[in-house]
N, C-alpha and C. Protein backbone atom coordinates (compact mmCIF):
# COMPACT_ATOMS: atom_id res chain seq x y z
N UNK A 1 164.49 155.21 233.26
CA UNK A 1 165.78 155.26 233.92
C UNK A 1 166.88 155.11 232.89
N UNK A 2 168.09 155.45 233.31
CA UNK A 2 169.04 155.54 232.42
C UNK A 2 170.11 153.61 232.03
N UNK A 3 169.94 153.52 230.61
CA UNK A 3 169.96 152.26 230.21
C UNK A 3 171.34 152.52 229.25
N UNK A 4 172.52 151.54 229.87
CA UNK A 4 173.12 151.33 228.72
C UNK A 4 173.80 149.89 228.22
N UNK A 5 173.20 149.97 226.80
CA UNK A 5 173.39 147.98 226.06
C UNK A 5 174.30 148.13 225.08
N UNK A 6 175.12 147.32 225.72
CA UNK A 6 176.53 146.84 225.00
C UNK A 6 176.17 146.07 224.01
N UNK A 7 176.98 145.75 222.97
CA UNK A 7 176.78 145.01 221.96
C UNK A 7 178.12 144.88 220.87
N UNK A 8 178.64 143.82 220.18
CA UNK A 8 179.17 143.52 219.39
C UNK A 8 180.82 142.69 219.77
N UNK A 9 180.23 142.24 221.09
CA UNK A 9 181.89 141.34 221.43
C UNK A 9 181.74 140.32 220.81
N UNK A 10 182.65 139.03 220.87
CA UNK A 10 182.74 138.00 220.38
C UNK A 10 184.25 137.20 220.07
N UNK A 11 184.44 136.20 219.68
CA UNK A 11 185.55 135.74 219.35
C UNK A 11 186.21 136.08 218.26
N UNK A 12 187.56 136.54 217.84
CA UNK A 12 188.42 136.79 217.36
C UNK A 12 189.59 136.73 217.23
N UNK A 13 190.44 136.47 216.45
CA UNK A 13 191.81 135.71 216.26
C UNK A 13 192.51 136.89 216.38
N UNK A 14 193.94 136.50 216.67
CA UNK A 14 194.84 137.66 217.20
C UNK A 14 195.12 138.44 215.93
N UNK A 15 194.82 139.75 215.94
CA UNK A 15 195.45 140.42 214.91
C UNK A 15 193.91 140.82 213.74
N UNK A 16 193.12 140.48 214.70
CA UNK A 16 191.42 140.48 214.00
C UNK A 16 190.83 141.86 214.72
N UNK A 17 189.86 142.68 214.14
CA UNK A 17 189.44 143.74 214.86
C UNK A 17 187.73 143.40 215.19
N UNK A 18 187.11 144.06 216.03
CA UNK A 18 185.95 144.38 216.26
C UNK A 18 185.65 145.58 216.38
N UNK A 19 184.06 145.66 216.36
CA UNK A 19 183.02 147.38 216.86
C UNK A 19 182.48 146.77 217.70
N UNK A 20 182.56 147.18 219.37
CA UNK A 20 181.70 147.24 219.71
C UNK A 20 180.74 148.55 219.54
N UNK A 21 179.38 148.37 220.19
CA UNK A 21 178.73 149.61 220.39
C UNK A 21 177.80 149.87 222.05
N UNK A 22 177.47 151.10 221.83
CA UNK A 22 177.01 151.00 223.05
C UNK A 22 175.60 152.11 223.45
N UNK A 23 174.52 151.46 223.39
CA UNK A 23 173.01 151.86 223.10
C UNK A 23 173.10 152.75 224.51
N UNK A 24 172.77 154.08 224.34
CA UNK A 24 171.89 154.85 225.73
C UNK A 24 170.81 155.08 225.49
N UNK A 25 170.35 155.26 226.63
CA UNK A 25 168.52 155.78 226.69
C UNK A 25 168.38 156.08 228.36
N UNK A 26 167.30 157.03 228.42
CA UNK A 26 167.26 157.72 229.31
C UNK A 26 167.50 158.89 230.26
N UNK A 27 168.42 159.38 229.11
CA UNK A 27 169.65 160.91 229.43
C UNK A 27 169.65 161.50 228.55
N UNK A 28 170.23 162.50 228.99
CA UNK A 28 170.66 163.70 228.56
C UNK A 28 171.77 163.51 228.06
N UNK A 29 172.09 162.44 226.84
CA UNK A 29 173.02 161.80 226.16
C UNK A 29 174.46 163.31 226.55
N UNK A 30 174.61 164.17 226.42
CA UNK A 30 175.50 165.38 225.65
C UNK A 30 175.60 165.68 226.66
N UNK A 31 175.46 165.30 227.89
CA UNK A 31 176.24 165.99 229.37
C UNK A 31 177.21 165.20 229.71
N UNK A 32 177.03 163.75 228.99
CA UNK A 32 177.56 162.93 230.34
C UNK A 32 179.23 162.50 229.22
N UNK A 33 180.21 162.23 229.68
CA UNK A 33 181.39 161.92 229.54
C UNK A 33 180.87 160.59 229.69
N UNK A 34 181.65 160.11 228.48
CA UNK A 34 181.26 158.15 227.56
C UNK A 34 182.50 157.51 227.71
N UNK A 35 182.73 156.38 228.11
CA UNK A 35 183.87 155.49 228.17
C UNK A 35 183.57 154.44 227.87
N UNK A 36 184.36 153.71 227.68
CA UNK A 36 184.60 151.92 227.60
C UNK A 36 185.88 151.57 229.03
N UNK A 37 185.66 150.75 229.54
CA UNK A 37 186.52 149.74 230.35
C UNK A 37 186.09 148.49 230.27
N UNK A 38 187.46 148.03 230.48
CA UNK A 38 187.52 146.27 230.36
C UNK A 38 188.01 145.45 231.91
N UNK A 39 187.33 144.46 232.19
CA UNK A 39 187.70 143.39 233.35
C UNK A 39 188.17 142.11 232.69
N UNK A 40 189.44 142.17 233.18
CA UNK A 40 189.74 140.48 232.66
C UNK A 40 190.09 139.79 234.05
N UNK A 41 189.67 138.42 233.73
CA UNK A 41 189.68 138.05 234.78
C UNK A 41 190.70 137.95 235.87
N UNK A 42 190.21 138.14 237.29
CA UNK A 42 191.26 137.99 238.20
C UNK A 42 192.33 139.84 238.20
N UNK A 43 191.53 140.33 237.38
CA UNK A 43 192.06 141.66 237.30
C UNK A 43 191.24 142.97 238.07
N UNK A 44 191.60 143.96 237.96
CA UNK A 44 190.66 145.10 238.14
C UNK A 44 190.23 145.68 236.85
N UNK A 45 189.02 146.07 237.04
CA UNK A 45 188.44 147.29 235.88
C UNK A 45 189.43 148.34 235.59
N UNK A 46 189.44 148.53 233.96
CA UNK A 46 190.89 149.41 233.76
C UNK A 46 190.15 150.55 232.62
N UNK A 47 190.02 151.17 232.89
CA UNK A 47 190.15 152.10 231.15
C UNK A 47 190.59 151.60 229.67
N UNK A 48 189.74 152.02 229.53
CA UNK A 48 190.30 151.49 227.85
C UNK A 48 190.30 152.43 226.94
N UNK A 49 189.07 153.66 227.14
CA UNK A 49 189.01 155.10 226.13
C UNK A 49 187.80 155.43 226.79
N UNK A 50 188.00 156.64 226.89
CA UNK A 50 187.23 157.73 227.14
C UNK A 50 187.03 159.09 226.54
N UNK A 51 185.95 159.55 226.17
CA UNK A 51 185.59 160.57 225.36
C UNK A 51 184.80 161.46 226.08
N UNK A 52 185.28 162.83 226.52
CA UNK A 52 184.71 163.81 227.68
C UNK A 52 182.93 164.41 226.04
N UNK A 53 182.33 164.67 226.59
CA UNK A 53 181.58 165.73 225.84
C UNK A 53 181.87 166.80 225.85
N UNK A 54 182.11 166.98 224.03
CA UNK A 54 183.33 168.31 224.06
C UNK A 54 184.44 168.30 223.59
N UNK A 55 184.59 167.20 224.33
CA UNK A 55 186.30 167.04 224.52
C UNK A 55 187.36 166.36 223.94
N UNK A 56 188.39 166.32 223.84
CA UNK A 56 188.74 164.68 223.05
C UNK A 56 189.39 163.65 223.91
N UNK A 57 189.36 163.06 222.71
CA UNK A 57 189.13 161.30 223.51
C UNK A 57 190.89 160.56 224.06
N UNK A 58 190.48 160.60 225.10
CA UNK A 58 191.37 159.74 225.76
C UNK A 58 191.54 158.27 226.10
N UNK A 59 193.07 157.78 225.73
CA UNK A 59 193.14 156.15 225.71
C UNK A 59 194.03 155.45 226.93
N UNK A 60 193.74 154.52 227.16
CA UNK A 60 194.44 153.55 228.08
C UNK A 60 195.74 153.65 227.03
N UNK A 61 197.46 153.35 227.73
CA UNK A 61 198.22 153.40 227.15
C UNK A 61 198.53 151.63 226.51
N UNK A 62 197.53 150.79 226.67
CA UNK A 62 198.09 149.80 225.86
C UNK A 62 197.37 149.62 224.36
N UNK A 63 196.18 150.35 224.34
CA UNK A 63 195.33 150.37 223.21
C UNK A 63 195.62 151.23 222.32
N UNK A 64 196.58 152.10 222.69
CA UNK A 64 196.79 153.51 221.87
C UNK A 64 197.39 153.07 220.63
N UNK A 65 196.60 153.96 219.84
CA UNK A 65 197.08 153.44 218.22
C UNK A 65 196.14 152.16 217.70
N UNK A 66 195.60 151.45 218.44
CA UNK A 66 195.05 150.55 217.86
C UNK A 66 193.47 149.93 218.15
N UNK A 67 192.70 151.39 219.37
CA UNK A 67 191.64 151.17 219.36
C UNK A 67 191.02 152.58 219.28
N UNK A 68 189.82 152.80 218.54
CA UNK A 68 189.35 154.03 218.59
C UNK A 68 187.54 154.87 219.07
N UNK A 69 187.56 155.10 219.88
CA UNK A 69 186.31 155.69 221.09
C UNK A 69 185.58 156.57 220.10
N UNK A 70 184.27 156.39 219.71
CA UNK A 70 183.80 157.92 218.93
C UNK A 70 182.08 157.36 219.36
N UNK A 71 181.73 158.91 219.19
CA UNK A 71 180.49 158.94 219.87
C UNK A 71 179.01 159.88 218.61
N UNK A 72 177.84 159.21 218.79
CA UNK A 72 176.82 159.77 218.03
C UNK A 72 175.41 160.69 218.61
N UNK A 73 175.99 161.61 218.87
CA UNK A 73 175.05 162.77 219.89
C UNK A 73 173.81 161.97 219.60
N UNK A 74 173.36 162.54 218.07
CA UNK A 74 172.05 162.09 217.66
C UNK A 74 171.47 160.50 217.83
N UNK A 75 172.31 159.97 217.56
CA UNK A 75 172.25 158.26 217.86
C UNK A 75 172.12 158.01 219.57
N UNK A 76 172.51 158.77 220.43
CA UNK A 76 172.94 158.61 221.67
C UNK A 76 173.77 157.38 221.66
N UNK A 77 174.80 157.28 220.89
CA UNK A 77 175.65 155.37 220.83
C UNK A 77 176.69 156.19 221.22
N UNK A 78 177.57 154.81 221.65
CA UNK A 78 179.25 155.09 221.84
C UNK A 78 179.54 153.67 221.25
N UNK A 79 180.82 153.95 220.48
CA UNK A 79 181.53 152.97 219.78
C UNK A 79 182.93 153.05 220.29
N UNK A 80 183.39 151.87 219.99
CA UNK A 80 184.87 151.04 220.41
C UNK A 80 185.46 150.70 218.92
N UNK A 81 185.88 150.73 218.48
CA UNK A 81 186.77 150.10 217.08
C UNK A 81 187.78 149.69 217.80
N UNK A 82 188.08 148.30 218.03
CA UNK A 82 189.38 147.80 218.59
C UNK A 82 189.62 147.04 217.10
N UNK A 83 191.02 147.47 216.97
CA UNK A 83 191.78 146.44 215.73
C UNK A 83 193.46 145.80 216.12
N UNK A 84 194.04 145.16 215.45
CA UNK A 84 195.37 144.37 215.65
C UNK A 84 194.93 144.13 217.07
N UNK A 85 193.97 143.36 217.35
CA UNK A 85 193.53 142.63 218.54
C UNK A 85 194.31 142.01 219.16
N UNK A 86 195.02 141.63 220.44
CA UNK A 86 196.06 140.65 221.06
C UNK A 86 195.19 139.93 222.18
N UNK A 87 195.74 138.56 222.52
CA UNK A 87 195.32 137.62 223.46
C UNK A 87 194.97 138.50 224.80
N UNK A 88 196.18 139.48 224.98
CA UNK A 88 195.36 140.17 226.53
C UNK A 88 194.24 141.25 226.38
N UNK A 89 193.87 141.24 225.04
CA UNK A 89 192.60 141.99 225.09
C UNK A 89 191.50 141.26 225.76
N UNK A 90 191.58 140.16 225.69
CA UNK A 90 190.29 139.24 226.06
C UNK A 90 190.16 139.52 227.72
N UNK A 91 188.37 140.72 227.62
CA UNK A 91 188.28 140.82 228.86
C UNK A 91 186.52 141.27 228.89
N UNK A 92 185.82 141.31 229.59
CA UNK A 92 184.48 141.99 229.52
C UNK A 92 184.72 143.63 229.08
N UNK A 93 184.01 143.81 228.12
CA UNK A 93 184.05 145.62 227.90
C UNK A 93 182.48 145.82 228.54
N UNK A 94 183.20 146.97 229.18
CA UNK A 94 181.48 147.75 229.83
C UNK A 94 181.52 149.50 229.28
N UNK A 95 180.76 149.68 228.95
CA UNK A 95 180.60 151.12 228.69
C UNK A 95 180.01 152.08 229.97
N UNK A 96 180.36 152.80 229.98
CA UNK A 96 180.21 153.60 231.39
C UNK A 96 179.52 155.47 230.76
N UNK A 97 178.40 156.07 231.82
CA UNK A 97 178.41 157.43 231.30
C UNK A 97 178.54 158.29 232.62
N UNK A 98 179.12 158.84 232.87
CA UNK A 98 179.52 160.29 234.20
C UNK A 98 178.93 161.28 233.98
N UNK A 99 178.10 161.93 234.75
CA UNK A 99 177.96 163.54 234.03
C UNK A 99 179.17 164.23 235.08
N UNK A 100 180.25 165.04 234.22
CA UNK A 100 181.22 165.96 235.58
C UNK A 100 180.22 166.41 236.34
N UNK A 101 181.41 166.53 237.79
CA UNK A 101 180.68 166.64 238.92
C UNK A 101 179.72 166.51 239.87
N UNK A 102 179.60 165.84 239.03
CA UNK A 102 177.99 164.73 239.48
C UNK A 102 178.27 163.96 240.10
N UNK A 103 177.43 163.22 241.01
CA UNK A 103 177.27 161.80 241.26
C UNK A 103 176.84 160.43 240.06
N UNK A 104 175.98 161.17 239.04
CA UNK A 104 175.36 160.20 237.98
C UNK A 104 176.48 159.33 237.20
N UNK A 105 176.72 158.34 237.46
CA UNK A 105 177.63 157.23 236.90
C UNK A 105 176.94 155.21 237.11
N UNK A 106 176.74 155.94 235.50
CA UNK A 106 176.18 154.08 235.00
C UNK A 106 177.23 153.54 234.29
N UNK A 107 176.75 152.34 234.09
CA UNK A 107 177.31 151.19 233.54
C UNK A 107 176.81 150.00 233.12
N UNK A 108 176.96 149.70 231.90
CA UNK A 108 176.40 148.56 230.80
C UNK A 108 176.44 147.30 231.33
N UNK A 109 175.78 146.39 230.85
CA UNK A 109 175.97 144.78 231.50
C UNK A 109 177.51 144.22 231.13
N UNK A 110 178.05 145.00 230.14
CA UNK A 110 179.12 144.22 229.69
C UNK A 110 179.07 143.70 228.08
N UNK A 111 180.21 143.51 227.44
CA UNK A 111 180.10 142.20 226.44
C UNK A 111 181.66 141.64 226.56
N UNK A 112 181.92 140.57 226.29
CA UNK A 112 182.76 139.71 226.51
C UNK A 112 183.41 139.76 224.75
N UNK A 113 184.62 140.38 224.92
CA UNK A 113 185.53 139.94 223.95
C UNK A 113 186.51 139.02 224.28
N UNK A 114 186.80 138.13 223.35
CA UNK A 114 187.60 137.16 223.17
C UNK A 114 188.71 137.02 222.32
N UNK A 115 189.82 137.35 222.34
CA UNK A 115 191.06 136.98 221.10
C UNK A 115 191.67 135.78 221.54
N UNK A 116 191.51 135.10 220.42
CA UNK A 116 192.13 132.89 220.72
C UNK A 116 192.08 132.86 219.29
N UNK A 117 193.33 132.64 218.84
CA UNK A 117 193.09 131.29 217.77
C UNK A 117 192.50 130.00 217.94
């Protein structure tokens, strides 16, 4: 079945960057349109970047400029480069895969980033 494992959140000081990444298995990696979204608490799930297959990559307008979505066919991974990190970044990132027009839409357990001095 189709599996996807988040990896590389953690604590970080404001103005500190991270990678997350994000392991698939089970697909047809190159159909499906790859994202990241974040939940902070007491919030709704929001976009953060999305990368169509194909296509190019689209950002939430508060990350723009300072986080970047790229993807490894062969690897089947999706990566996050978030940098100049701020306190309201701190939220669960989940990676998500769609195939268009489909019904097929998963989603990762999550990893928990943190920005705190």
């Amino acid at each position: 079945q189709v599996q996807l494992v988040e990896s590389g959140g953690g604590l970080v000081q404001p103005g500190g960057s991270l990678r997350l990444s994000c392991a698939a298995s089970g697909m047809s990696f190159s159909v499906y349109d790859m994202g990241w979204y974040r939940q902070a608490p007491g919030k709704q799930r929001e976009l953060v970047a999305s990368m169509p297959t194909g296509g190019r990559p689209n950002y939430g307008d508060s990350v723009k400029g300072r986080f970047t979505i790229s993807r490894d066919t062969a690897k089947k991974m999706v990566y996050l480069q978030l940098n100049s990190l701020k306190p309201e970044a701190t939220a669960v990132y989940y990676c998500n895969a769609h195939w268009p027009g489909r019904r097929d839409d998963y989603w990762g357990q999550g990893t928990q980033v943190t920005v705190s001095s």
